[in-house]
Protein backbone atom coordinates (compact mmCIF):
# COMPACT_ATOMS: atom_id res chain seq x y z
CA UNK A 1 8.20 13.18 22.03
CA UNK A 2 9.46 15.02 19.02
CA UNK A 3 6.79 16.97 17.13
CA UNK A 4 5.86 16.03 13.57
CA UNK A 5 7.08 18.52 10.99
CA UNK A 6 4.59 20.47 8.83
CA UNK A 7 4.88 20.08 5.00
CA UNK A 8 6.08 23.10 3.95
CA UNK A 9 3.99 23.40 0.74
CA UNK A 10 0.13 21.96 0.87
CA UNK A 11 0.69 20.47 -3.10
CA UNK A 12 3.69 18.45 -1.71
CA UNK A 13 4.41 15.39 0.37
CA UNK A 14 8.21 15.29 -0.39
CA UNK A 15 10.15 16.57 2.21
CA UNK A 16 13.67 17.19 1.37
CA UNK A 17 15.10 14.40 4.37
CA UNK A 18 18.91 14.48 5.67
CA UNK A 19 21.43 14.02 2.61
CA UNK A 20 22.51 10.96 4.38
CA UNK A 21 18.77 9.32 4.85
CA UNK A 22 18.37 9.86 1.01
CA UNK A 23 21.13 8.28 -0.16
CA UNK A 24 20.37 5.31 1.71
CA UNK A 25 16.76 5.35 0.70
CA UNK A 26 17.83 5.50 -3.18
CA UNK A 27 20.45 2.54 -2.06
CA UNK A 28 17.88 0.91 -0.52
CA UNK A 29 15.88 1.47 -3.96
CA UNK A 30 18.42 0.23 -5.84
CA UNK A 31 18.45 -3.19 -4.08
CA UNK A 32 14.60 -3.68 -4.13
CA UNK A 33 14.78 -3.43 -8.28
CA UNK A 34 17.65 -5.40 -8.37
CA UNK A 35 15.57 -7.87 -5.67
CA UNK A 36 17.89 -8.12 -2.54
CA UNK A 37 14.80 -7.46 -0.57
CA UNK A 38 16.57 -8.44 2.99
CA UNK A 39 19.10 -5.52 1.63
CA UNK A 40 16.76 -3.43 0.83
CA UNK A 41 14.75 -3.61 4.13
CA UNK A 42 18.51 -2.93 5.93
CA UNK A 43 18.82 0.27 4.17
CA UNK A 44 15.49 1.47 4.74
CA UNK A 45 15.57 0.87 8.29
CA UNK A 46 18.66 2.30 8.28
CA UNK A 47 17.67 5.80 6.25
CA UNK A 48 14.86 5.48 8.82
CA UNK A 49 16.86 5.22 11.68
CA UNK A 50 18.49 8.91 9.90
CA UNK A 51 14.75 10.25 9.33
CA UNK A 52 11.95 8.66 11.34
CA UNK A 53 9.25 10.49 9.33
CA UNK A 54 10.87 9.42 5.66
CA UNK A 55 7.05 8.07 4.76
CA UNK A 56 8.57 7.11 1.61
CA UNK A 57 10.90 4.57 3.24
CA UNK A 58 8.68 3.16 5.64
CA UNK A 59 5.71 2.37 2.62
CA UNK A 60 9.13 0.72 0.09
CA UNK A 61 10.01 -0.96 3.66
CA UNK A 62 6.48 -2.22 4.15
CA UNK A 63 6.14 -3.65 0.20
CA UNK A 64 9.08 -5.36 0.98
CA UNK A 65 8.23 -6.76 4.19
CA UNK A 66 5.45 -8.23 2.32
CA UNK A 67 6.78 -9.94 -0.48
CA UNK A 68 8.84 -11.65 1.61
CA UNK A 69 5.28 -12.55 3.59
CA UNK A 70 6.86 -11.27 6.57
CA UNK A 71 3.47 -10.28 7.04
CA UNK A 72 3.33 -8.63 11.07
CA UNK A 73 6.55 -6.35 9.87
CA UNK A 74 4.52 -5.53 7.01
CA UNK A 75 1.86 -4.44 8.96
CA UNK A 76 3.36 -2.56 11.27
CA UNK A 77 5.16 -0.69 8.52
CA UNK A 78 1.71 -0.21 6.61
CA UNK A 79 0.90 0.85 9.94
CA UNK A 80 3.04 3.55 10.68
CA UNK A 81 2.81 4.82 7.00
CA UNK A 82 -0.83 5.60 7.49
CA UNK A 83 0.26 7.95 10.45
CA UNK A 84 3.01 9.49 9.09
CA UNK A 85 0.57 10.63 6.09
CA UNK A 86 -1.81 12.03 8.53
CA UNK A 87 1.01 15.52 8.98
CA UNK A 88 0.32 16.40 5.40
CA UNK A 89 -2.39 18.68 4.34
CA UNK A 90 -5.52 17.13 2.18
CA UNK A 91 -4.49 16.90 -1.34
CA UNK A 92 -5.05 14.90 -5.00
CA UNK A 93 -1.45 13.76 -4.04
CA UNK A 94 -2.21 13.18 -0.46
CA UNK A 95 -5.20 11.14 -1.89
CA UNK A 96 -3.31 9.17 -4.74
CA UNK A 97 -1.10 8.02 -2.22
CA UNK A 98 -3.31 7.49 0.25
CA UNK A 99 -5.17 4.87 -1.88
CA UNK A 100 -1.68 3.56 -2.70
CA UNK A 101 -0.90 2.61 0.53
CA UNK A 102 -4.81 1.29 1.28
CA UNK A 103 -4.23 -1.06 -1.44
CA UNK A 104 -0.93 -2.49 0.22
CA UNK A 105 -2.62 -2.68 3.30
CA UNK A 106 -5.48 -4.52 1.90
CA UNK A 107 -3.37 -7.15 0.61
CA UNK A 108 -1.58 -7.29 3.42
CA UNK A 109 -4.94 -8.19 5.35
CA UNK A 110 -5.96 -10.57 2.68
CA UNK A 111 -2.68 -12.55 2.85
CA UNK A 112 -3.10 -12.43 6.69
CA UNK A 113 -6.00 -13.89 6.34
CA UNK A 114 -8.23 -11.25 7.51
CA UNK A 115 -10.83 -10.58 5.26
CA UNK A 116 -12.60 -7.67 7.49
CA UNK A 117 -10.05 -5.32 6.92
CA UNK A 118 -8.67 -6.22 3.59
CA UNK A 119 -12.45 -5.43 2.50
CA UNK A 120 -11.98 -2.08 4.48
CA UNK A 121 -8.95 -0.99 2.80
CA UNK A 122 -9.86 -2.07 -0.34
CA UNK A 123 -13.59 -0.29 0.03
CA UNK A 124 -11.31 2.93 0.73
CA UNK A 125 -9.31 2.67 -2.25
CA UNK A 126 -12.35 2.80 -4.48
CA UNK A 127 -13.76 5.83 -2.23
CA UNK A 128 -10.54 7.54 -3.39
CA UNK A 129 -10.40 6.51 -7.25
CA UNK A 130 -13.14 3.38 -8.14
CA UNK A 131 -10.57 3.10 -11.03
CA UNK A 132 -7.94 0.96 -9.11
CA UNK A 133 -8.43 -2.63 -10.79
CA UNK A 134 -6.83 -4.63 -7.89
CA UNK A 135 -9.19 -3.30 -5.30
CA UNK A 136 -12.12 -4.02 -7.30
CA UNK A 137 -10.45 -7.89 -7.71
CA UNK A 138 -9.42 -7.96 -3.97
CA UNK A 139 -13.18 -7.06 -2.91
CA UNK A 140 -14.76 -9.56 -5.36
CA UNK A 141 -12.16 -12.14 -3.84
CA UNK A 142 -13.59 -11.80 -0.31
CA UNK A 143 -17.24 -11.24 -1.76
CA UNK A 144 -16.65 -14.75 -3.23
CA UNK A 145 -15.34 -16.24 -0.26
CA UNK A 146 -18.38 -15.00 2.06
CA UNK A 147 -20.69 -16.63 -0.91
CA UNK A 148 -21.88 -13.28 -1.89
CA UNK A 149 -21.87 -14.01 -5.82
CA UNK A 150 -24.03 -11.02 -6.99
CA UNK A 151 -21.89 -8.80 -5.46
CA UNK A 152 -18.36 -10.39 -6.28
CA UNK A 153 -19.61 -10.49 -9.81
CA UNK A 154 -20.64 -6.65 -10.16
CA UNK A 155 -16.54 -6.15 -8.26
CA UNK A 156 -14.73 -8.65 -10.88
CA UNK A 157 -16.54 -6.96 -13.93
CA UNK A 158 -15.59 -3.64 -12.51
CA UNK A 159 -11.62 -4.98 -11.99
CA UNK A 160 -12.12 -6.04 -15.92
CA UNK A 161 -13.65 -2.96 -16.97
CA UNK A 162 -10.75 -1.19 -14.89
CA UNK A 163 -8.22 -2.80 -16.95
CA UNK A 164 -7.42 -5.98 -14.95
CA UNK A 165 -7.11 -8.63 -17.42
CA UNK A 166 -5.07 -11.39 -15.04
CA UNK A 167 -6.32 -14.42 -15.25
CA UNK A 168 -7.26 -14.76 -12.12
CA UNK A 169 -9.86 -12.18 -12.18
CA UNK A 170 -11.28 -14.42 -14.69
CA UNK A 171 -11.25 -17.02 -12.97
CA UNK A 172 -13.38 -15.47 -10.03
CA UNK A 173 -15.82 -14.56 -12.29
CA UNK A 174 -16.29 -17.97 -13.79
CA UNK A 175 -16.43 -19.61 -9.98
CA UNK A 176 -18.79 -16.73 -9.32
């Protein structure tokens, strides 16, 4: 088993990965904009492949995974994000991201259909920064579903006040 490499500075979560790993991650970048998911999923398994511990890659991999609603590879990839993170000192970075990749992982869950730890993830991302909108509508989604109105109300007025204006978040507030 290889060891996990140390960041070398405490304010940083970028490590500089092989020259070859990069360039595929920034292809595979390229093709997620443009929307070539599938080709985009190929090159960051393949930087991957170059640098297992390319975090950054493995999280673009996972948002990919799931907007196709390959949901299990999204998962996993969530997954394995979450413990790649865990090699980097505690930081406002290391938190920002953190509730960045809490708030993929809670839709994940709530697309799986597992409401138990979409509420979990989404609980943590407002531990982290109560600001994040779509973790405030996520909770008040499941809130609604488990007929807990008081509560899903108090979470879609918070997405609103947080700057969520969809629609949808409307929507939940007039069913609630």
């Amino acid at each position: 088993v290889r060891p996990r490499p140390v960041a070398k500075r405490s304010d940083s979560l970028a490590k500089n990965p092989p020259k070859e790993a990069a360039a595929l991650f920034e292809a595979g970048q390229n093709e997620h904009q443009k929307g070539d998911l599938a080709k985009a999923i190929e090159l960051y398994s393949e930087a991957l492949k170059q640098d297992p511990d390319l975090w950054q890659a493995e999280y673009q991999r996972a948002n990919a995974y799931f907007t196709l609603n390959k949901l299990p590879e999204a998962k996993a990839s969530i997954l394995r994000v979450e413990d790649l993170l865990k090699q980097f000192p505690d930081s406002p970075e290391l938190k920002q991201i953190s509730a960045r990749v809490q708030l993929t992982s809670g839709e994940i869950a709530l697309a799986d259909a597992n409401p138990a730890d979409a509420e979990k993830a989404f609980r943590r991302v407002l531990e982290i920064d109560p600001r994040v909108s779509r973790a405030h509508s996520g909770l008040a989604e499941i809130l609604l579903s488990a007929k807990k109105y008081d509560e899903a109300i108090v979470e879609g007025k918070a997405a609103l006040a947080a700057g969520d204006d969809r629609a949808a978040t409307w929507l939940l507030l007039g069913i609630a």
